[in-house]
Protein backbone atom coordinates (compact mmCIF):
# COMPACT_ATOMS: atom_id res chain seq x y z
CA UNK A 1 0.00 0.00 0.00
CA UNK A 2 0.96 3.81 -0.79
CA UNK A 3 0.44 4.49 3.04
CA UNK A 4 2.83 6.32 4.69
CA UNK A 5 2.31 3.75 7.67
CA UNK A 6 3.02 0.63 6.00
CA UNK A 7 5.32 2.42 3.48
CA UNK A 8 7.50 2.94 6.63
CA UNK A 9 7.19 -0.59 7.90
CA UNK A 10 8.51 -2.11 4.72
CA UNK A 11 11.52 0.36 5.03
CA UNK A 12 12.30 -0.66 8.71
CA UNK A 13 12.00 2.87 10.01
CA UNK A 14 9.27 4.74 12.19
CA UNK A 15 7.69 7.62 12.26
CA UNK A 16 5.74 9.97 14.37
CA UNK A 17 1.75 10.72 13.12
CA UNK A 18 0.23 12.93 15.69
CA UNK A 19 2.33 16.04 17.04
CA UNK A 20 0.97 16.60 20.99
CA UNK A 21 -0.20 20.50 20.75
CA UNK A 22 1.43 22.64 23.37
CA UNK A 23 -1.05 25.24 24.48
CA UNK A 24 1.67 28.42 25.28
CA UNK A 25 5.00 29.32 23.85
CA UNK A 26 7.54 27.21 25.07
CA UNK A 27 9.88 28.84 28.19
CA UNK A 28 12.62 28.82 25.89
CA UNK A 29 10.71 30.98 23.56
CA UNK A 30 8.95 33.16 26.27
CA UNK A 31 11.79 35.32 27.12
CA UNK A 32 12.94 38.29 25.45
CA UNK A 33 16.93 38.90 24.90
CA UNK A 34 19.13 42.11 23.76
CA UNK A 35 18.82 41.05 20.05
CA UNK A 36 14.79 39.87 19.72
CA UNK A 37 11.45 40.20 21.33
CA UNK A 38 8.48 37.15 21.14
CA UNK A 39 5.83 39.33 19.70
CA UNK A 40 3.85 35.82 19.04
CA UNK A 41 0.50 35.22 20.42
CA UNK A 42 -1.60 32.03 20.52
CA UNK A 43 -5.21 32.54 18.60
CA UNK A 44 -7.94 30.64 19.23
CA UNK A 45 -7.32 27.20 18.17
CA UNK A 46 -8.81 23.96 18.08
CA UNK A 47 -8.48 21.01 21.12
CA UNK A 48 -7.78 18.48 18.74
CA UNK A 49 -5.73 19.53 15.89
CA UNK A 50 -6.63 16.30 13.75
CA UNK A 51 -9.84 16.55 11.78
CA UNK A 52 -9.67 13.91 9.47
CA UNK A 53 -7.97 11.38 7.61
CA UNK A 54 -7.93 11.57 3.73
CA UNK A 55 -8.16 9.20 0.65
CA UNK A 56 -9.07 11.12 -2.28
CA UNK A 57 -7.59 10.90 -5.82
CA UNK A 58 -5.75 14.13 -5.02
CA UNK A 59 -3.94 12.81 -2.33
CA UNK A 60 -2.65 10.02 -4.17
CA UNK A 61 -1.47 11.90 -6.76
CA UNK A 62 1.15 13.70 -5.15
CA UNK A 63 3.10 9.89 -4.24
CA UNK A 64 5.68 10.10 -6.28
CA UNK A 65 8.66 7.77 -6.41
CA UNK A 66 10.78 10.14 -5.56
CA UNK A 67 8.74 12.01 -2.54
CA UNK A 68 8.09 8.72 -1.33
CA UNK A 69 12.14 8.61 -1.19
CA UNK A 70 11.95 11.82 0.59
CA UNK A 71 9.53 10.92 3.24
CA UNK A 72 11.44 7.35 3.87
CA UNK A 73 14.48 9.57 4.69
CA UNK A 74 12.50 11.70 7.16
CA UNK A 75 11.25 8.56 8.48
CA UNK A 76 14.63 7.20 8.83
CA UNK A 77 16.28 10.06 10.91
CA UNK A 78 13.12 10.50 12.70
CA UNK A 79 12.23 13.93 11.63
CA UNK A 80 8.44 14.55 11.29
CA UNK A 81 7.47 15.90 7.53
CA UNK A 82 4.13 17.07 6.97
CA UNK A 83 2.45 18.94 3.28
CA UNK A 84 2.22 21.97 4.05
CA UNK A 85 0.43 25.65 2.63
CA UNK A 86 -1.78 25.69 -0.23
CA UNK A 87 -1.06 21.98 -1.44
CA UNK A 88 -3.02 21.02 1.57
CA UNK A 89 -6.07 23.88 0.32
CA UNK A 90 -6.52 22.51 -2.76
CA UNK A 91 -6.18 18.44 -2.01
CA UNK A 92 -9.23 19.49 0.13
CA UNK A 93 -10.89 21.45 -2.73
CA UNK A 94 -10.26 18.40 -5.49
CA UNK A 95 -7.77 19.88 -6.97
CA UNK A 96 -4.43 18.38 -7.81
CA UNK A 97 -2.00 20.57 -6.45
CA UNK A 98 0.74 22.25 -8.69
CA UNK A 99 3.40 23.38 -6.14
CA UNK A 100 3.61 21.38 -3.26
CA UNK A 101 5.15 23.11 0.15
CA UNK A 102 6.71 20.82 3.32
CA UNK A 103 7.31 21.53 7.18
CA UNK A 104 9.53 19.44 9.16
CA UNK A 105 10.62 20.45 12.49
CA UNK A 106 14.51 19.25 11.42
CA UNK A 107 16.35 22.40 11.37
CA UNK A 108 18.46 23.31 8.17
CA UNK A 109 21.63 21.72 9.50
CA UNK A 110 19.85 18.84 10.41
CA UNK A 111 18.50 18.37 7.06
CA UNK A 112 22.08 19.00 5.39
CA UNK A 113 23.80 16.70 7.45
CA UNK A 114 21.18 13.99 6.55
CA UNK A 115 20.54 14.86 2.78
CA UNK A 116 24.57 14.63 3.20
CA UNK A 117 24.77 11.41 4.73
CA UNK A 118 21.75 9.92 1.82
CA UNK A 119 24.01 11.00 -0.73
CA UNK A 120 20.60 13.62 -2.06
CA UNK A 121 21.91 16.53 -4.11
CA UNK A 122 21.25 19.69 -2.42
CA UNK A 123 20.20 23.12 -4.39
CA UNK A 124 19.37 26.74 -3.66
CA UNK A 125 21.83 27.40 -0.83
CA UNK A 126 20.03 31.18 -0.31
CA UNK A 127 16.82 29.28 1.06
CA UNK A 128 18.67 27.91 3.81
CA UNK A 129 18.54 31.47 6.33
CA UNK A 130 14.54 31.28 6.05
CA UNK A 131 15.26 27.78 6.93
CA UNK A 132 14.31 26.34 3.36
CA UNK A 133 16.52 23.50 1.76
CA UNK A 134 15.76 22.71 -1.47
CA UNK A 135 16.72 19.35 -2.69
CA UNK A 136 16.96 17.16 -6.05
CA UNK A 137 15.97 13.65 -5.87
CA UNK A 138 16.94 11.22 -8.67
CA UNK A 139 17.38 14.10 -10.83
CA UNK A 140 13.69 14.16 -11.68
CA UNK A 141 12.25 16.09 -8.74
CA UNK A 142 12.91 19.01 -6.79
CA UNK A 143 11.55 19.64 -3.31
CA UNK A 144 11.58 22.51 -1.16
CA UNK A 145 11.54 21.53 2.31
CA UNK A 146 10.91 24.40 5.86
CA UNK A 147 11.75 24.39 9.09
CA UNK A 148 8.90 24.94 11.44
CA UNK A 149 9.48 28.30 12.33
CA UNK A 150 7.81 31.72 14.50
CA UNK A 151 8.20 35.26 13.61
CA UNK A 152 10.04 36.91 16.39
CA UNK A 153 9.71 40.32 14.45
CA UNK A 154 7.88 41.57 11.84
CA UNK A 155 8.52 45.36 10.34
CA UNK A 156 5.85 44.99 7.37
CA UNK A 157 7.75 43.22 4.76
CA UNK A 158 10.55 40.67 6.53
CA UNK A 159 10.66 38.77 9.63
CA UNK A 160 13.38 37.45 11.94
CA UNK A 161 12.58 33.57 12.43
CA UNK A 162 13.37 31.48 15.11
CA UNK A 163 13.19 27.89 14.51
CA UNK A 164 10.50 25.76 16.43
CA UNK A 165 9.31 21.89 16.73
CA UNK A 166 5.67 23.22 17.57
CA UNK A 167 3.46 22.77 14.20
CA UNK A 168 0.63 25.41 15.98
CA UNK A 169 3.19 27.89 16.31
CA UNK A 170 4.37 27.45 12.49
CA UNK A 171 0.36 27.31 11.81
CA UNK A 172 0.06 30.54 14.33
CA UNK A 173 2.47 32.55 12.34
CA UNK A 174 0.44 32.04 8.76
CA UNK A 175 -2.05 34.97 6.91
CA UNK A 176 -4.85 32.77 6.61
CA UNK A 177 -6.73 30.02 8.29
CA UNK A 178 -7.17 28.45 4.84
CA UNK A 179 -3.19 28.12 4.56
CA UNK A 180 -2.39 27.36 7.94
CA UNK A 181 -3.41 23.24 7.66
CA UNK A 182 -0.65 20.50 7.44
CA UNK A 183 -1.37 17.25 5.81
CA UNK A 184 0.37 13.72 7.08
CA UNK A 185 1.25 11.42 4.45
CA UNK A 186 -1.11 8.88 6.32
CA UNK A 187 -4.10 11.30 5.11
CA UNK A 188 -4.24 12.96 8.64
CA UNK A 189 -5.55 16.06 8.33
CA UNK A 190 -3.92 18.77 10.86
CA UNK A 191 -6.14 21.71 11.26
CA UNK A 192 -5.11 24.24 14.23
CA UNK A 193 -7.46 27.65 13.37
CA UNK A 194 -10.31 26.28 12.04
CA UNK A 195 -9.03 26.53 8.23
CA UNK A 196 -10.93 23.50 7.33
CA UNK A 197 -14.55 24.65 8.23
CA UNK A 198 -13.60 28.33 6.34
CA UNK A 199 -12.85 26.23 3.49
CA UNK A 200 -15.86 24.60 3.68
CA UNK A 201 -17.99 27.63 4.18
CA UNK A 202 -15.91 29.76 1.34
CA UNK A 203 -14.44 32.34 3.76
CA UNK A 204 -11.18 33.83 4.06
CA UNK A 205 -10.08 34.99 7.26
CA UNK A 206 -7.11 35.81 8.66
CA UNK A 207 -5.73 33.56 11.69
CA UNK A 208 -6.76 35.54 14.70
CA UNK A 209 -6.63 38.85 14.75
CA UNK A 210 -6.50 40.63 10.65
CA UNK A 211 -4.56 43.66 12.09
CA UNK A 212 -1.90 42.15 13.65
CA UNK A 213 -1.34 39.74 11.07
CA UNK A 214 -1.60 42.35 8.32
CA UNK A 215 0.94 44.65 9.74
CA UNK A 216 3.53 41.68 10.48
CA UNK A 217 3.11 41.86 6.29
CA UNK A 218 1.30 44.40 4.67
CA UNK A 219 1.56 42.60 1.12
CA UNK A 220 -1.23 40.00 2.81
CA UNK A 221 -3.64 43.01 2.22
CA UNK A 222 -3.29 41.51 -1.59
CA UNK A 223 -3.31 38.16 -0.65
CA UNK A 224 -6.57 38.42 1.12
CA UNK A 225 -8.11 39.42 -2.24
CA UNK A 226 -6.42 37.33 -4.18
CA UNK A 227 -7.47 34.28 -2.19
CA UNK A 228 -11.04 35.71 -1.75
CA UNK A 229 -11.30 35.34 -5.94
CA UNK A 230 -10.34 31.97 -5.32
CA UNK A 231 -12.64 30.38 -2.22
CA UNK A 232 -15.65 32.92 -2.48
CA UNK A 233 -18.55 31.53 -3.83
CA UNK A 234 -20.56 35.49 -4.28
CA UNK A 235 -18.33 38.77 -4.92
CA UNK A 236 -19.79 40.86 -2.00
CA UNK A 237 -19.52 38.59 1.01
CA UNK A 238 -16.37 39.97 2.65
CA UNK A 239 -16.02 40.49 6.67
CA UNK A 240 -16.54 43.98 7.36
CA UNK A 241 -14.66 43.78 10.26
CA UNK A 242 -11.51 42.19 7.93
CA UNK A 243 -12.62 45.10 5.02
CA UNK A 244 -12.10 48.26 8.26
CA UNK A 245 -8.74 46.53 9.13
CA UNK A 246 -6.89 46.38 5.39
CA UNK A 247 -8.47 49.89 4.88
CA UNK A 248 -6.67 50.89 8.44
CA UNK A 249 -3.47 49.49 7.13
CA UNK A 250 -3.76 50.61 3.23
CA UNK A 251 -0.40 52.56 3.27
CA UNK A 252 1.35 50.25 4.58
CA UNK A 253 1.46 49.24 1.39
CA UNK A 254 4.08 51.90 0.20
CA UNK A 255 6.76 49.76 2.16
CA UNK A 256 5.96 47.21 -0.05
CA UNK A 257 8.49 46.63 -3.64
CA UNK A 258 6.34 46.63 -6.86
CA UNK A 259 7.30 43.62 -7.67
CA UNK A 260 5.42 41.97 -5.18
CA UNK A 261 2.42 43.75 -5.70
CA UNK A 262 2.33 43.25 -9.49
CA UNK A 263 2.74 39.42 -8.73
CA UNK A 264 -0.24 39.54 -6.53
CA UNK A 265 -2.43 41.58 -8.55
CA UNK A 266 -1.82 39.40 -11.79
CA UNK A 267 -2.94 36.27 -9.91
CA UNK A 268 -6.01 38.36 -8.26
CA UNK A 269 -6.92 39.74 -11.86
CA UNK A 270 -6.99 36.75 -13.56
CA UNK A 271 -9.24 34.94 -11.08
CA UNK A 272 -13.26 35.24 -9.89
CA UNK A 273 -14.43 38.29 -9.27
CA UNK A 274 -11.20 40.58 -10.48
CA UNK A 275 -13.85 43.59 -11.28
CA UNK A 276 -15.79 43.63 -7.69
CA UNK A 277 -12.46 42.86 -5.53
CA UNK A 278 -10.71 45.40 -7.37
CA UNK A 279 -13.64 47.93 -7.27
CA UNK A 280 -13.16 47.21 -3.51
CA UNK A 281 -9.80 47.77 -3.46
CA UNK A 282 -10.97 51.49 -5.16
CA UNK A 283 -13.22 52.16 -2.46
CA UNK A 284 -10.49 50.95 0.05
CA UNK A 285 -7.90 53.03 -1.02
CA UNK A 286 -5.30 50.56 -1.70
CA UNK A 287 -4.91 51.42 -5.82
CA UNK A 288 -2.94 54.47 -4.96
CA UNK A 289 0.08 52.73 -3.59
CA UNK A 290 -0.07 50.08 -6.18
CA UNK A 291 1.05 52.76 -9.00
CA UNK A 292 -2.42 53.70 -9.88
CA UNK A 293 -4.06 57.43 -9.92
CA UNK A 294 -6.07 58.69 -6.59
CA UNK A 295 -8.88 58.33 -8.63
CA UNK A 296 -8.08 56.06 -11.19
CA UNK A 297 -10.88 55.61 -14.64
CA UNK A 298 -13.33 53.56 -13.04
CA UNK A 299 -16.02 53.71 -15.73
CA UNK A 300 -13.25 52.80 -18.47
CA UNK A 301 -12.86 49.93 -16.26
CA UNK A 302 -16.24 48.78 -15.98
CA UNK A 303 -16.68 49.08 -19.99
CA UNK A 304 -13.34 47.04 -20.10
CA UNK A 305 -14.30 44.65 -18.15
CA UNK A 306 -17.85 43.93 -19.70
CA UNK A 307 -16.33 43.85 -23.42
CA UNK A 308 -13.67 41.34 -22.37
CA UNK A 309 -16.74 38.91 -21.55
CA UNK A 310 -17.43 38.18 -25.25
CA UNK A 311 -13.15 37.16 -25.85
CA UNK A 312 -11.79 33.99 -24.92
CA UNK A 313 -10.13 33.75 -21.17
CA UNK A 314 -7.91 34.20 -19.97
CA UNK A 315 -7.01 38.19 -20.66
CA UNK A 316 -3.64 40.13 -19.82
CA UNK A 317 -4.09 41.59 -16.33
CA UNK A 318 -1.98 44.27 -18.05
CA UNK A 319 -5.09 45.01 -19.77
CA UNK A 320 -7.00 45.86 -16.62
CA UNK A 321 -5.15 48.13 -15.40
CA UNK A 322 -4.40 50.13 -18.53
CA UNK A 323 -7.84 50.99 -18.74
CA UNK A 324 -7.66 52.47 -14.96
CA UNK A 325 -5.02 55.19 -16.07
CA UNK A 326 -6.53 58.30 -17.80
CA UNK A 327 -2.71 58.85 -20.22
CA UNK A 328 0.14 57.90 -20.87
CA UNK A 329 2.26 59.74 -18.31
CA UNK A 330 -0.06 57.47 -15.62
CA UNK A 331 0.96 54.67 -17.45
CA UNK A 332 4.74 55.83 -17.00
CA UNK A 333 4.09 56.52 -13.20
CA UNK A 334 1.82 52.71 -13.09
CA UNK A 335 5.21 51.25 -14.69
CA UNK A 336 7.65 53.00 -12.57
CA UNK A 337 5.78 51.66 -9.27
CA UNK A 338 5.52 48.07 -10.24
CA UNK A 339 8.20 47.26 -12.01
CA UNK A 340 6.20 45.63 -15.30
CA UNK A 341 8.56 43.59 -17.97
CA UNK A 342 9.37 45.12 -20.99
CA UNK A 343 6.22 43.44 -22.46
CA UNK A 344 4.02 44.50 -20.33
CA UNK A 345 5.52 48.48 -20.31
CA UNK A 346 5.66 48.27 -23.96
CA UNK A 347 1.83 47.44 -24.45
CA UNK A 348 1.07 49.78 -21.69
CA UNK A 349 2.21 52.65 -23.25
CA UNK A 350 1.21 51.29 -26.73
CA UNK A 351 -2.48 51.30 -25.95
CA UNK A 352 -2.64 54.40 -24.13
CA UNK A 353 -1.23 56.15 -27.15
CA UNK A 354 -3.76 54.19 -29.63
CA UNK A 355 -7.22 53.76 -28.10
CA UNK A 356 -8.14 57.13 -28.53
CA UNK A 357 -7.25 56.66 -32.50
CA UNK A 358 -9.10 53.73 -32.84
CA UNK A 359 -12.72 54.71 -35.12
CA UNK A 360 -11.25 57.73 -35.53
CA UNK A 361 -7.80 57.09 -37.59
CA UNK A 362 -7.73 53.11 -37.66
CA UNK A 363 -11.18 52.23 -38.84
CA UNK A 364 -10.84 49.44 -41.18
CA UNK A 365 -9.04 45.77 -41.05
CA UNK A 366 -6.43 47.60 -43.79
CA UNK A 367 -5.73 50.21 -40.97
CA UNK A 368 -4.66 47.90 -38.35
CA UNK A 369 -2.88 45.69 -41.21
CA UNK A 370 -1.21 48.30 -41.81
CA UNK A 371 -0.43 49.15 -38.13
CA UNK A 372 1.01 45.72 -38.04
CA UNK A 373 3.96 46.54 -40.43
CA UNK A 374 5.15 49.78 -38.87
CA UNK A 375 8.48 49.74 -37.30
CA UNK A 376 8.66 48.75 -33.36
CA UNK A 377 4.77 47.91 -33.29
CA UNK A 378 4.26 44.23 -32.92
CA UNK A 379 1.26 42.67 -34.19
CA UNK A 380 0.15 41.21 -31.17
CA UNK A 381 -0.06 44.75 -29.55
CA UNK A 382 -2.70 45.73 -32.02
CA UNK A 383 -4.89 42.20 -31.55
CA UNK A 384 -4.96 43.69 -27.58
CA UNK A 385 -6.02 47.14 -28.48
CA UNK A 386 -8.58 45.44 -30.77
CA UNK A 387 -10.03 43.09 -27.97
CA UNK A 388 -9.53 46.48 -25.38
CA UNK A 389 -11.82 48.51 -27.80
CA UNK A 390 -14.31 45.68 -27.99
CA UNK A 391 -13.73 44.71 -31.61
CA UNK A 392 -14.63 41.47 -32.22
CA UNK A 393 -14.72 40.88 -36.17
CA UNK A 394 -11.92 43.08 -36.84
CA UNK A 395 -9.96 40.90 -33.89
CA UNK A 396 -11.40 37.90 -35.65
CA UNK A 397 -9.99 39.19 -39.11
CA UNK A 398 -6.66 40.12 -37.95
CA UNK A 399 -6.26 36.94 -36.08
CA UNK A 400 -6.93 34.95 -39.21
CA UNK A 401 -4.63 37.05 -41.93
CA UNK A 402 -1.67 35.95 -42.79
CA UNK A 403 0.85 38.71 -43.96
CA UNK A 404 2.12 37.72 -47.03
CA UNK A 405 5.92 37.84 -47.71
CA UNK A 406 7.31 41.36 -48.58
CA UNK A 407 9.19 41.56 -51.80
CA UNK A 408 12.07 44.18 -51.18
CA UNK A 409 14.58 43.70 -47.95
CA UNK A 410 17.66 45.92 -47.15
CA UNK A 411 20.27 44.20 -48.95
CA UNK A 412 18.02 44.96 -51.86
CA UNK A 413 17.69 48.73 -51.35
CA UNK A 414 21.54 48.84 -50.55
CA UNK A 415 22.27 47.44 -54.00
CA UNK A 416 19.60 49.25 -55.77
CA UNK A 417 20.56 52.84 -54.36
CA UNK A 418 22.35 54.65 -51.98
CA UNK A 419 20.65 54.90 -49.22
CA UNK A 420 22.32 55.35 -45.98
CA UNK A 421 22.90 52.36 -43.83
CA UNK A 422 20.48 54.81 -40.87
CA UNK A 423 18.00 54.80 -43.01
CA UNK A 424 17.34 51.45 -44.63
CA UNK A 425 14.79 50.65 -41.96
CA UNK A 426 12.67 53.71 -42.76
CA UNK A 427 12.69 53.73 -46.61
CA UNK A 428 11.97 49.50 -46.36
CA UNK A 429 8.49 51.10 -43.78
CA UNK A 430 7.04 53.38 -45.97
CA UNK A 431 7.21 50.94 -49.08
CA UNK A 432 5.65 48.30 -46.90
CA UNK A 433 2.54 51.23 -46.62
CA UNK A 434 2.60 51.82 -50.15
CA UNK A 435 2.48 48.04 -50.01
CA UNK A 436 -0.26 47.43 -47.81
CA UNK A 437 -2.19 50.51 -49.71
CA UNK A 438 -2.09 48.21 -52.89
CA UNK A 439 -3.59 45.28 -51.47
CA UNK A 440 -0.36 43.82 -50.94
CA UNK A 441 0.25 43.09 -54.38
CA UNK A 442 2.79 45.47 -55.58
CA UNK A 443 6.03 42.88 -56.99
CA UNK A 444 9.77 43.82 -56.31
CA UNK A 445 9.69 45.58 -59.98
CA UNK A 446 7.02 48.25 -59.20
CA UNK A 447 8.04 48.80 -55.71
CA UNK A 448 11.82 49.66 -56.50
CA UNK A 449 11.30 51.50 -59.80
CA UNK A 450 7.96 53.23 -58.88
CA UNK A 451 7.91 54.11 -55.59
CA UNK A 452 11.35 53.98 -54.40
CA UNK A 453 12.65 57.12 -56.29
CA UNK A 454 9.93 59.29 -54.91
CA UNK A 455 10.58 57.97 -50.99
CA UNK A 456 14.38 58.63 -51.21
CA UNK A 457 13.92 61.87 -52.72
CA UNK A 458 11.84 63.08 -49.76
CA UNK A 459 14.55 61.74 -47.29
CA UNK A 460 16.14 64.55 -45.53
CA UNK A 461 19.67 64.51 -44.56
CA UNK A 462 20.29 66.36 -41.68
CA UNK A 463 23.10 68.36 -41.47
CA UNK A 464 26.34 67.19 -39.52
CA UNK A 465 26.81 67.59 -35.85
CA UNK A 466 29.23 70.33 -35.68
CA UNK A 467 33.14 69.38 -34.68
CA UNK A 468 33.76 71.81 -31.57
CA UNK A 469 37.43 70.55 -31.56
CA UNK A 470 38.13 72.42 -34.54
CA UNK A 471 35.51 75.14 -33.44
CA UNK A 472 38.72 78.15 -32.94
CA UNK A 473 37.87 80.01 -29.67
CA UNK A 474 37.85 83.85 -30.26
């Protein structure tokens, strides 16, 4: 059998199922010193940590061959191992987890000198201060494995750890009773806040108190959203208690990097809900320290938002927040406070500068064919400003056309006339318009005998920088 139990027994080693709770901090942890204060406090938690035991298709599917490897060498050194996180969420929403996260209470030179001793490659050495060791089984799998660990203190964006055997404490130290469960590898289900019944009911709370956990990390402001889009079952059922503590702590998101933030708010946009949560967000007055204006195009939004119902899923969260900007300098500011990739900022700016052209100057499927073969404008850029201006047969159209080859290239024009090497690119652009203007069926003849002459007689040299060393001082 897969069991962890009788998996163990065939290996000769034993292992320990059910961790005994302690109900206060340990003495060793209850004392302060010159370099750290215990700023932990126990929430209201559950008698009986185990719920359940599990058996579900899910579960199963995480035994590998070469976790089961890694828990038989847990086993062995008797080190308890537990899933741990959001694997253990979605096993217990039937879904087969992605990313799988494990606690252990074997501190990071405990694990070293045993992954050592089994001869298991090691990775990732700069996990190891958070207590994370990251190791490589058989070549085919990695696995990222934590100490159990408190926050001793928090500033709003890091923590000092100290290490800890006690799984509530680890559990204690989480954002949200929905990520604070552990899962044995004999199905037990360890549940210390109550994460299990929010998961059942489709609620996201924090564990215990939402302003002291928020302020130990103001980025779980985002989180709390983000996770809402995924439990919620209806867009409007948030605590209002939880709601008057993120808006309490709102610029605490300034300390955050943009980086972060964009992370979270691509995962929140692209799940339920995105327009209501971030609508709430609005009225919350978080959007201003994610890069966005005090009072950023809400009604642009909305239209967004509706239009991108009738295009396949999913959409660029760039998208989304494009159309809360009201110009391109907010779109500079938006990209300057999150940190977008060169993508992203590139598209950004790109629709901001074309959506106001759009019925006006590009009007036909010629237009944005054309717009296609312009210098530095990909053509995927204008299939987004097509489905962000709610064009659906034009989107269709240009989706489907195939740009046929062009007939002329540089080498061409260099052998055909002199046109300076600078300004290849721009004579070989405005025959592709003439191009396009023709239905695309202008050959290599007509192009370089009766259009080329006119373009390169427009072309205007400018004159030479001037040479200030030879510039004679008077």
């Amino acid at each position: 059998m897969w069991l962890l139990r009788n998996f163990c027994a065939l290996r000769g080693c034993s292992c320990i199922y059910v961790h005994k709770v302690r109900r206060w901090l340990p003495s060793s942890l209850s004392r302060s010193n010159s370099n750290c204060q215990i700023t932990t406090k126990l929430n209201k938690m559950r008698a009986n940590p185990v719920v359940k035991k599990l058996n579900t298709p899910e579960f199963r599917s995480i035994f590998t061959d070469e976790l089961k490897t890694l828990v038989g060498i847990f086993c062995k050194y008797n080190y308890e191992l537990r899933v741990a996180g959001g694997a253990v969420r979605d096993i217990l929403m039937e879904i087969t987890p992605k990313d799988i996260d494990f606690a252990t209470t074997a501190t990071p030179e405990q694990m070293k000198e045993m992954f050592t001793l089994e001869k298991i490659r090691m990775i990732n050495p700069k996990g190891e201060k958070h207590g994370t060791i990251t190791v490589r089984i058989d070549d085919k799998e990695n696995f990222e494995v934590t100490t159990l660990r408190i926050d001793v203190v928090t500033d709003g964006r890091h923590a000092e750890v100290q290490f800890t055997t006690d799984w509530q404490l680890d559990a204690n130290r989480r954002d949200l009773t929905i990520n604070s469960m552990f899962l044995g590898f004999d199905g037990t289900l360890y549940d210390y806040f109550y994460g299990y019944e929010d998961l059942q009911q489709r609620r996201v709370k924090f564990v215990g108190d939402a302003n002291t956990r928020i302020k130990e990390d103001f980025l779980r402001i985002l989180r709390y959203f983000r996770f809402y889009g995924r439990i919620a079952t209806e867009a409007d059922r948030h605590d209002e208690l939880t709601l008057k503590a993120i808006r309490a702590n709102a610029h605490g998101l300034a300390k955050i990097s943009g980086e972060r933030i964009w992370g979270e708010l691509q995962k929140m946009l692209l799940g339920n809900y995105s327009e209501e949560i971030m609508l709430e967000m609005i009225n919350s007055g978080l959007v201003v320290y994610c890069g966005l204006p005090l009072k950023p195009n809400v009604l642009e939004f909305k239209r967004l938002c509706l239009a991108l119902k009738d295009f396949e899923n999913p959409h660029k969260p760039i998208l989304f927040m494009i159309s809360l900007v009201h110009s391109v300098e907010d779109a500079i500011k938006m990209h300057e406070r999150l940190k977008f990739s060169a993508f992203e900022r590139d598209l950004a700016l790109f629709i901001t500068q074309q959506r106001e052209k759009v019925d006006e100057f590009y009007v036909s499927l010629r237009d944005y064919q054309k717009l296609c073969l312009q210098a530095y404008i990909r053509r995927d850029f204008v299939e987004e400003l097509l489905k962000y201006k709610h064009k659906r047969e034009l989107y269709d159209n240009l989706r489907s056309w195939q740009i046929p080859p062009f007939p002329v290239n540089g080498n061409i024009l260099k052998d055909r006339a002199s046109i300076p090497t600078r300004k290849i690119g721009l004579v070989l652009a405005q025959l592709k318009l003439i191009w396009a203007d023709n239905n695309f069926q202008l050959s290599r003849e007509e192009l370089l005998e009766k259009h080329l002459p006119q373009i390169t007689e427009n072309l205007v040299t400018p004159p030479p920088s001037p040479n200030y060393k030879k510039v004679k001082k008077i």
